[in-house]
Protein backbone atom coordinates (compact mmCIF):
# COMPACT_ATOMS: atom_id res chain seq x y z
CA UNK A 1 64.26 132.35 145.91
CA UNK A 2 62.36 131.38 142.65
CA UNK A 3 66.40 132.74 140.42
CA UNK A 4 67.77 130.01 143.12
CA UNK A 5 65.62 127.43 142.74
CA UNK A 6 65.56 127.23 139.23
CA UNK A 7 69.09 127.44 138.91
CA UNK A 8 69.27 124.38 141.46
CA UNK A 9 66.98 122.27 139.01
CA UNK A 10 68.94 123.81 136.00
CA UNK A 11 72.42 122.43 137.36
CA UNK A 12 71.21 119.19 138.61
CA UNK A 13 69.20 118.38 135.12
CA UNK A 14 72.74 119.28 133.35
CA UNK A 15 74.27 117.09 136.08
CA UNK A 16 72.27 114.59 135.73
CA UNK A 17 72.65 114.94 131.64
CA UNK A 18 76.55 114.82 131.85
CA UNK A 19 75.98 111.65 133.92
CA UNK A 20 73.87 109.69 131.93
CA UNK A 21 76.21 110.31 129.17
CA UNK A 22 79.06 109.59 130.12
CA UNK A 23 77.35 105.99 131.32
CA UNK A 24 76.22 105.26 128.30
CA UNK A 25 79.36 106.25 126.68
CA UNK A 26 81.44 103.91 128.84
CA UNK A 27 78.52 101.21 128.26
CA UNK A 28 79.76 101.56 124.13
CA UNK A 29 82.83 102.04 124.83
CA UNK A 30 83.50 98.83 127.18
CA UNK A 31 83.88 96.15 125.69
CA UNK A 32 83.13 93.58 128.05
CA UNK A 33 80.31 95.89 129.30
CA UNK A 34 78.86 95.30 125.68
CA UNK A 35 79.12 91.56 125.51
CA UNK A 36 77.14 91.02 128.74
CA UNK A 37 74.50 94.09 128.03
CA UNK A 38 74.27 93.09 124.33
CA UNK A 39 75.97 90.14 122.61
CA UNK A 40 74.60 87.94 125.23
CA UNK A 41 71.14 89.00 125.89
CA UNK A 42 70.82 88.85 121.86
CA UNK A 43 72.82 85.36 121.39
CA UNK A 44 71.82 83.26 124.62
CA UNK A 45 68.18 83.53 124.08
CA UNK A 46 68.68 82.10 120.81
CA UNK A 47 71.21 79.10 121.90
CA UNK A 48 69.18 77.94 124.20
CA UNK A 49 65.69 77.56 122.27
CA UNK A 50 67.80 76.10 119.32
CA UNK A 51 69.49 73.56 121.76
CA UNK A 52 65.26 72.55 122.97
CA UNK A 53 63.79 73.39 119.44
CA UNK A 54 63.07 69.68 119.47
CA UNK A 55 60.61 70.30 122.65
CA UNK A 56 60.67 66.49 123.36
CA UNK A 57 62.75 63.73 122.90
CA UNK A 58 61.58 61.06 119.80
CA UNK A 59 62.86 57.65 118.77
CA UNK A 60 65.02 56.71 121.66
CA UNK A 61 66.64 53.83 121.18
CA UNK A 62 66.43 50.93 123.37
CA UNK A 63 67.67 47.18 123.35
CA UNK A 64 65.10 44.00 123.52
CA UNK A 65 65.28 40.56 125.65
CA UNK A 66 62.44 38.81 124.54
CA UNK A 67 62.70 35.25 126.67
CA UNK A 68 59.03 34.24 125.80
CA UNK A 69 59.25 34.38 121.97
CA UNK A 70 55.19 34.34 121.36
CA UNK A 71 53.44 35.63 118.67
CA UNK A 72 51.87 37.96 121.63
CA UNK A 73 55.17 39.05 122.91
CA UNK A 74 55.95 40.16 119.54
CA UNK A 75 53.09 41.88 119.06
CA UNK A 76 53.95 44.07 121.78
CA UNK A 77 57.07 44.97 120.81
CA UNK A 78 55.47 45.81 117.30
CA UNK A 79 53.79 48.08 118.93
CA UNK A 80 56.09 49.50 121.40
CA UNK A 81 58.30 50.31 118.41
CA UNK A 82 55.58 51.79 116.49
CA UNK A 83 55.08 54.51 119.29
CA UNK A 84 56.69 57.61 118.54
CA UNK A 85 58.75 58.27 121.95
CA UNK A 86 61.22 54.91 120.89
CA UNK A 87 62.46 52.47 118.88
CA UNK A 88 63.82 49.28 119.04
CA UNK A 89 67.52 49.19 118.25
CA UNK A 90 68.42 46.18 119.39
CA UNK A 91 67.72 42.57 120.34
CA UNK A 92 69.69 40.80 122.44
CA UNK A 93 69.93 36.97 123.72
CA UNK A 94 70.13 37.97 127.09
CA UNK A 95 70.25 40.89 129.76
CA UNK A 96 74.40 40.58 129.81
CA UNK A 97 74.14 41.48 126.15
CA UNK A 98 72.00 44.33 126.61
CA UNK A 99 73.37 45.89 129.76
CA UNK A 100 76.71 46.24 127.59
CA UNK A 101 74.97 48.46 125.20
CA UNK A 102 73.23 50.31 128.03
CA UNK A 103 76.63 50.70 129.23
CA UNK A 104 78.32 52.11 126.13
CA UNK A 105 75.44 54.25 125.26
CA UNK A 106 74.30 52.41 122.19
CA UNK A 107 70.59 52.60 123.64
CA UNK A 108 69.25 53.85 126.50
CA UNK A 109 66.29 51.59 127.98
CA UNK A 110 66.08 47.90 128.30
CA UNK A 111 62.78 45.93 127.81
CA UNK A 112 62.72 42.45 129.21
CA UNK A 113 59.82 40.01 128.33
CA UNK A 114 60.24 36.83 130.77
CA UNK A 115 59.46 33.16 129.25
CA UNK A 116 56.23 32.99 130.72
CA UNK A 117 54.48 35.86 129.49
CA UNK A 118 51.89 34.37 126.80
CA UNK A 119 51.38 31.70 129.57
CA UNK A 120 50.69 33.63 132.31
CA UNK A 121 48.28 35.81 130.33
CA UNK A 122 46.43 32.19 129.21
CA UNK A 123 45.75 30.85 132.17
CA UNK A 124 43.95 34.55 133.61
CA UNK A 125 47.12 35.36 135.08
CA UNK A 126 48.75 38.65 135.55
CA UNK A 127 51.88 39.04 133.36
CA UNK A 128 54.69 41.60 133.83
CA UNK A 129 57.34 43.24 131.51
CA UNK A 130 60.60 44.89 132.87
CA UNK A 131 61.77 47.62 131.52
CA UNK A 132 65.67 49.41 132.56
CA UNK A 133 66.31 53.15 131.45
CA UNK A 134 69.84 55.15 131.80
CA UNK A 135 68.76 58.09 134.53
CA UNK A 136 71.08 60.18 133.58
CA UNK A 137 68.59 61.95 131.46
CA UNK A 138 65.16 62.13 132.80
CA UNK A 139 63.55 62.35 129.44
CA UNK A 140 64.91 59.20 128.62
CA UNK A 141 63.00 57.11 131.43
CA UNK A 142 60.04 59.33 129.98
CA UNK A 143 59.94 57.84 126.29
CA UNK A 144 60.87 54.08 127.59
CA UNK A 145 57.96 54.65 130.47
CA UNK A 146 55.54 56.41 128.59
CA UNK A 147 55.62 54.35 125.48
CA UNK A 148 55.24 51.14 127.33
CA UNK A 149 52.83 51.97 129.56
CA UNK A 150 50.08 53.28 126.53
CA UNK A 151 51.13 49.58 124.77
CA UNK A 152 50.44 47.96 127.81
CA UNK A 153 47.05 49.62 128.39
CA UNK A 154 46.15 49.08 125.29
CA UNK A 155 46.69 45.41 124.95
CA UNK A 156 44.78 45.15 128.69
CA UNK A 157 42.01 46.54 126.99
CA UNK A 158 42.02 44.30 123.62
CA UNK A 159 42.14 41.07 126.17
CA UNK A 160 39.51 42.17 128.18
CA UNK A 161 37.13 42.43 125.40
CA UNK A 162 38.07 39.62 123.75
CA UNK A 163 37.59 37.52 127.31
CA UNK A 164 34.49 39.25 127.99
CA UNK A 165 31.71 37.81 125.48
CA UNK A 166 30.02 40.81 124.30
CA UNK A 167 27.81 40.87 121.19
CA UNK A 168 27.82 44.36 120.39
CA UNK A 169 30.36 47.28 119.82
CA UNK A 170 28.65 49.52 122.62
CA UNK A 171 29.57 46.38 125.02
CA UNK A 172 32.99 46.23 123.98
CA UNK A 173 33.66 50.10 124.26
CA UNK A 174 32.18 50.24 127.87
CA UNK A 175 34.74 46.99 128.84
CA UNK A 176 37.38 49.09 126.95
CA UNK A 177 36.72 52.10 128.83
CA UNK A 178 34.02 51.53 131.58
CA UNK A 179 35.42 55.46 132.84
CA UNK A 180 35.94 57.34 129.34
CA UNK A 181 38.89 60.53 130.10
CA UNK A 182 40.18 62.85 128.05
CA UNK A 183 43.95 63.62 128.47
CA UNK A 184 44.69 67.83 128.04
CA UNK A 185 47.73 69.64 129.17
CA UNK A 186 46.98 72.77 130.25
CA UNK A 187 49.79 75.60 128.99
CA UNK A 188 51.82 73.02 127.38
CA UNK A 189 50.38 70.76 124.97
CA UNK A 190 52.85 69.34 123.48
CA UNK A 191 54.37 68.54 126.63
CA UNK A 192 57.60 70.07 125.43
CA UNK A 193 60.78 71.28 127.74
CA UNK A 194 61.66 74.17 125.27
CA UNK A 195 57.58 75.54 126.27
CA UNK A 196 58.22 74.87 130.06
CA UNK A 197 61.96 75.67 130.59
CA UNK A 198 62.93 79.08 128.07
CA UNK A 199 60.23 81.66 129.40
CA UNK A 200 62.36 80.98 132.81
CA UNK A 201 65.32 81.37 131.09
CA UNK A 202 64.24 84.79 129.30
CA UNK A 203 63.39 86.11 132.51
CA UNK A 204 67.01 85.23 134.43
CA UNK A 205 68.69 86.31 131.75
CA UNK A 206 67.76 89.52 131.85
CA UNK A 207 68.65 89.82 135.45
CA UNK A 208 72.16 87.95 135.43
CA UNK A 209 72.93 90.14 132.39
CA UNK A 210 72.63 93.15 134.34
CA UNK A 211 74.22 91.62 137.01
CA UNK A 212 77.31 91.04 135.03
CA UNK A 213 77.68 94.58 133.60
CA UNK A 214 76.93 96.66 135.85
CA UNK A 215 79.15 94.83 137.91
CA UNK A 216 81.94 95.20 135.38
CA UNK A 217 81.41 99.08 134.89
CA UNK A 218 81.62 99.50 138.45
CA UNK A 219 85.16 97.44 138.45
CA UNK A 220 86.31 99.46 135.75
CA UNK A 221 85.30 102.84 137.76
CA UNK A 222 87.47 101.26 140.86
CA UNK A 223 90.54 100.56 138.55
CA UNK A 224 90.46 103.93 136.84
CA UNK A 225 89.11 106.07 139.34
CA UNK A 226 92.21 107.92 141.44
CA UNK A 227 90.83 106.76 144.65
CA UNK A 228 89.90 103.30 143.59
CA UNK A 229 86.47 104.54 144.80
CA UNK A 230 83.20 103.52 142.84
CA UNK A 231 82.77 107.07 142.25
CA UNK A 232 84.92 109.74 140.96
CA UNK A 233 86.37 112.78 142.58
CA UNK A 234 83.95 115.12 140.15
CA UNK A 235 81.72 118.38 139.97
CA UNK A 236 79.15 116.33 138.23
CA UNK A 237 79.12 113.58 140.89
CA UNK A 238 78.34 115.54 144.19
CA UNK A 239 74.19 114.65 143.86
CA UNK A 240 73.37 111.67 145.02
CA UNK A 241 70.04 111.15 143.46
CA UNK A 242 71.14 112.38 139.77
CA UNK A 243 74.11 110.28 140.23
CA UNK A 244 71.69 107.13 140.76
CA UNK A 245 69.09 107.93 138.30
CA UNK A 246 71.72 109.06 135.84
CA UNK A 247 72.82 105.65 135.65
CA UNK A 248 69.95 103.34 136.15
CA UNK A 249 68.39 105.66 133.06
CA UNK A 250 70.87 104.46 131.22
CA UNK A 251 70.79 100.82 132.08
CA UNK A 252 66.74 100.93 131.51
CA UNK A 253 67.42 102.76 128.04
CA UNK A 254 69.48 100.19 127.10
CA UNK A 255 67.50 97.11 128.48
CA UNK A 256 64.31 98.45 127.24
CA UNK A 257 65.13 97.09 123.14
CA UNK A 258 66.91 94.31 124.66
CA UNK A 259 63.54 93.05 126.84
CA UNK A 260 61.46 93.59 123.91
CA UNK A 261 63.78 91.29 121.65
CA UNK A 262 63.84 88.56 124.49
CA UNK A 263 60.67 88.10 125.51
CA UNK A 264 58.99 89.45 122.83
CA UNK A 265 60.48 88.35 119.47
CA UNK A 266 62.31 85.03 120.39
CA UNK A 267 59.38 83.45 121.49
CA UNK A 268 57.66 84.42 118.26
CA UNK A 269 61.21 82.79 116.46
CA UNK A 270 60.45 79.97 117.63
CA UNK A 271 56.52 79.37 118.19
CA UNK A 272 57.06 79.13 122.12
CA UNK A 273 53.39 79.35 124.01
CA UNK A 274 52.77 83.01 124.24
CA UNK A 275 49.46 83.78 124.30
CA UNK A 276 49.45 86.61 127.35
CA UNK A 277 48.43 90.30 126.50
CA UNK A 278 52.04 92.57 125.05
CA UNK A 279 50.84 95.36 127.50
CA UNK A 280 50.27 93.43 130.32
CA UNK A 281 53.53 91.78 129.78
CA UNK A 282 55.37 95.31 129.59
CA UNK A 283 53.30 96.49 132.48
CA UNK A 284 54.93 93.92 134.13
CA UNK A 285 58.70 93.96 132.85
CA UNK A 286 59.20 97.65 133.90
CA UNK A 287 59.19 96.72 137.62
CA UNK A 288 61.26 94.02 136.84
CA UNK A 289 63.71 95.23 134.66
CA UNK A 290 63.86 98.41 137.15
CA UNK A 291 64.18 95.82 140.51
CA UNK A 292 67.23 94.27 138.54
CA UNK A 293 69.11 97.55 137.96
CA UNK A 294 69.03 98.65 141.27
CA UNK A 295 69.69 95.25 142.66
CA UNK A 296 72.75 94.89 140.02
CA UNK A 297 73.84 98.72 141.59
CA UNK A 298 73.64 97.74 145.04
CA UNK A 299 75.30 94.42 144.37
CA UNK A 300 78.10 96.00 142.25
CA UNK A 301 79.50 97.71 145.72
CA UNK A 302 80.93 94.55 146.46
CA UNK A 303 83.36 94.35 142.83
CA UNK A 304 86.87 95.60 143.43
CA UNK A 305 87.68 94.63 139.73
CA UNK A 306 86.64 93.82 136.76
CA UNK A 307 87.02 89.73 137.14
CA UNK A 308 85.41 89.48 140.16
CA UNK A 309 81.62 89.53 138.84
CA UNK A 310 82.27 87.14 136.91
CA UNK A 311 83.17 84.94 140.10
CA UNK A 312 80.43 86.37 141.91
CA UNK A 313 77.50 86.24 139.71
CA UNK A 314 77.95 83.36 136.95
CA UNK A 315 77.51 80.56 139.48
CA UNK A 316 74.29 81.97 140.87
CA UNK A 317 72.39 81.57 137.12
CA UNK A 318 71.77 77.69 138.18
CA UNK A 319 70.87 78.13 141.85
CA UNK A 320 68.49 81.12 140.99
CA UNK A 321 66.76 79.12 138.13
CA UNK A 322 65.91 76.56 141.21
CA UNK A 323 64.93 78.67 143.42
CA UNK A 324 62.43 80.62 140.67
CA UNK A 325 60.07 77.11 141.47
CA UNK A 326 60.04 76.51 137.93
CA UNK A 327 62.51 73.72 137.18
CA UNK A 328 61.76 72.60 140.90
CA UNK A 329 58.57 72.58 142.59
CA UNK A 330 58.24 75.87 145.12
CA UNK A 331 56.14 73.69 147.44
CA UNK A 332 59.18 71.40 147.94
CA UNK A 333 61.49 73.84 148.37
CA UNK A 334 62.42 74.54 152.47
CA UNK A 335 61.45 77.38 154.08
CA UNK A 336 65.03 78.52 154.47
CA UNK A 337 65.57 78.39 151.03
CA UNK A 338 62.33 79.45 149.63
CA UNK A 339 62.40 82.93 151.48
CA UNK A 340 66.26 83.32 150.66
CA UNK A 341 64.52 83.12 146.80
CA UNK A 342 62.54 86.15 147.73
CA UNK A 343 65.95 88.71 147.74
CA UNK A 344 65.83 88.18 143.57
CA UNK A 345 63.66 89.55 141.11
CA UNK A 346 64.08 86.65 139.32
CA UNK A 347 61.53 84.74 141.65
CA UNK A 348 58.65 87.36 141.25
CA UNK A 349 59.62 88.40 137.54
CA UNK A 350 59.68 84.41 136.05
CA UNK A 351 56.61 83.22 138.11
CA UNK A 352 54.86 86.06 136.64
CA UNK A 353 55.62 86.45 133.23
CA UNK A 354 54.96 82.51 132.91
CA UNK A 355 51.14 83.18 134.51
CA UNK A 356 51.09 85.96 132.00
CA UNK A 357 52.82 85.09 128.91
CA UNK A 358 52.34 81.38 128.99
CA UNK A 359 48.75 80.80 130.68
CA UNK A 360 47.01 84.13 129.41
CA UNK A 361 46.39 85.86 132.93
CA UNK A 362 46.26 89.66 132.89
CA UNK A 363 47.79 92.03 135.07
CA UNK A 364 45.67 91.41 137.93
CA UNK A 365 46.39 87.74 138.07
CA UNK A 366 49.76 88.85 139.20
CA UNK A 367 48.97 91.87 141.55
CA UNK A 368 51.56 89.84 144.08
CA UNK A 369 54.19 89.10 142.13
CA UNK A 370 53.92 92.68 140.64
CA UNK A 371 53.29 94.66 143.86
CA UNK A 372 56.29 92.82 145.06
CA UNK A 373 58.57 93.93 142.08
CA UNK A 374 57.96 96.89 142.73
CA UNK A 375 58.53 96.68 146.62
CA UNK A 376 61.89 95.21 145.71
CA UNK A 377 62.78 98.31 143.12
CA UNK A 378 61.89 100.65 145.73
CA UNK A 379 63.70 98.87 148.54
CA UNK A 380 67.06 98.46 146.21
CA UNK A 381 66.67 101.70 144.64
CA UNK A 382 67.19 103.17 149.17
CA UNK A 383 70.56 100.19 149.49
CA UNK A 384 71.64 101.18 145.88
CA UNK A 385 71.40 105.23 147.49
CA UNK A 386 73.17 104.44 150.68
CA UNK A 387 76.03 102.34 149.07
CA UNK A 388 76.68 105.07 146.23
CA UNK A 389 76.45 107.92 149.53
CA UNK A 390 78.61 105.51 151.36
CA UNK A 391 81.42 106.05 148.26
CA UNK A 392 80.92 109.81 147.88
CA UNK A 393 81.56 110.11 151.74
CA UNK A 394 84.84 108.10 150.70
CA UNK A 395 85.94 109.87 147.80
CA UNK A 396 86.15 113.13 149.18
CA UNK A 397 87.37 111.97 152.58
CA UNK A 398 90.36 110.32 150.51
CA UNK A 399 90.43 113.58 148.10
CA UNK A 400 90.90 115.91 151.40
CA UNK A 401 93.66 113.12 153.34
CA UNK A 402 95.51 113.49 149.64
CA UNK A 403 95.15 117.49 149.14
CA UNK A 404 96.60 117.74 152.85
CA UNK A 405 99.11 115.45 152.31
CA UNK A 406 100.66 117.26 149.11
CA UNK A 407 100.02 120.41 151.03
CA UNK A 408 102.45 119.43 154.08
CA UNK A 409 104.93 118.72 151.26
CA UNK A 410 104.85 121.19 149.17
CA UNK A 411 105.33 123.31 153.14
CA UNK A 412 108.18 121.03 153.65
């Protein structure tokens, strides 16, 4: 019993050996395997934080139609240009004028000071100033909004003193600021997009990455294999578990440099927030990156050939960043769509490594969003065993209809 058992573990580990191998060999030897498992996860990172190195947007130009004319008008446009979020570009006789250059994309805000601005603010009046921004780029409303807004508070402030009658600098500070505040933004102080957006990123790319290649290798296996099955007809490939961890080992070798260069050395590149723990951050990409590989194996049943991942998965990278509740609130999100999220790793693994990596929690800040990682590798490593038993059962049902079938003619 003992002679048969260890033979039985001896066969499987060499089984599960040949396996591994020859995954690994096809994942070198592919060559669209090795541009989504390696070019990309190396080249994307970097594209993307060198497209939002900038973190915000600065000087954005804008176009003037200053009706009132005043020394006190331009006094606020001195200082709305001085801000560092835009500057003036333009001044124009009327809003026809600057509308055009709105419209051709010479600037991208309009301020409009109306004739009776200085007046209104003599007589005790409350003055306004219009401002027009192109919305086709949300950071573009920010600077024209932003800017004016701190110029505007700041000259309320100046005329309140000055109206007030104080005789000492305590008295003036107090009418100033009768509430004093201190402005800090927590996990992002530079209020940059590159710091809020690209830990996200990391995160998906890792998963549509393995989405992509794994779902290529398996159409390859269809096209080459005799039976177009996602297995081959094979000695090697009668175990179902050392066929599944055979190839998943491979995928995590691989992966495991890859994750380390993503979220570990291009944040470093360049100085994204990252102030969360290395362990705890491994701790917690080794459910994820294991969630993704059987999620890409399960998924991969449904890719007859090589193209069709491409179809399948590339469209999903948008949705899925959406859904993560990082470019768009959770909380907002329907219910529908908010537990349709919870089918990706993406939603657990970004949400988590931006608690850890970018807000300093440990490993026990995320005990959800890791228990559930793991939930999900667990539950896709069963579908990614019943799919892959599913083709076996095929293969050699196919295999035995063919051997019969060349049997009756070879009688004939």
């Amino acid at each position: 019993m003992k002679q048969k058992l260890l033979k039985y573990w001896k066969q499987s580990y060499e089984d599960w050996n040949v396996i591994f191998r020859e995954e690994l060999r096809n994942i070198f030897r592919d060559s669209g395997v090795l541009i989504f498992f390696i070019l990309v996860p190396l080249a994307y990172p970097l594209l993307y934080s060198f497209i939002y190195t900038n973190e915000v947007v600065r000087e954005v130009p804008v176009a003037v139609v200053d009706a009132d004319r005043s020394a006190t008008s331009r006094d606020y446009l001195r200082r709305t240009d001085a801000t560092a979020d835009i500057r003036i570009a333009a001044y124009c006789a009327n809003m026809e004028e600057a509308r055009e250059l709105l419209k051709h994309r010479e600037v991208y805000g309009i301020i409009y000071i109306p004739s009776d601005f200085t007046s209104r603010l003599s007589r005790g009046e409350q003055s306004y100033v219009s401002l027009f921004s192109d919305m086709s780029g949300m950071l573009y409303y920010k600077a024209v909004l932003t800017s004016n807004t701190n110029v505007s508070l700041d000259m309320n402030a100046r005329i309140k003193v000055a109206r007030a009658g104080n005789t000492t600098q305590e008295q003036d500070k107090v009418t100033e600021h009768p509430i004093a505040y201190e402005e800090v933004s927590l996990y992002n102080p530079q209020n940059g997009f590159a710091a809020f957006l690209i830990p996200a990123v990391l995160m998906l790319i890792l998963q549509q990455t393995l989405l992509l290649g794994v779902g290529i290798s398996a159409g390859t296996a269809r096209e080459h294999n005799a039976f177009r099955n996602l297995l081959p007809v094979s000695r090697h490939y009668t175990g179902l578990l050392r066929i599944v961890l055979g190839k998943s080992w491979a995928y995590l070798l691989v992966y495991i440099p890859i994750s380390v260069y993503v979220l570990g050395v291009v944040p470093r590149l360049f100085r994204l927030n990252q102030i969360g723990a290395p362990h705890d951050i491994a701790l917690f990409a080794l459910p994820y990156l294991l969630a993704c590989i059987f999620f890409a194996m399960t998924v991969s049943v449904l890719v007859r050939h090589r193209e069709t991942c491409i179809m399948l998965i590339v469209f999903s990278s948008i949705p899925l960043l959406f859904l993560s509740g990082v470019s768009w609130p959770g909380s907002a999100l329907p219910a529908f769509w908010k537990g349709f999220s919870y089918f990706f790793p993406s939603t657990f693994g970004v949400n988590g490594f931006l608690k850890i990596n970018n807000m300093g929690g440990e490993l026990t800040s995320v005990r959800t969003e890791w228990t559930v990682l793991w939930a999900q590798a667990i539950v896709y490593f069963l579908t990614t065993c019943l799919v892959y038993r599913n083709s076996i059962i095929a293969s050699r049902r196919r295999f035995i209809a063919r051997y019969r079938e060349l049997k009756a003619r070879k009688k004939a």
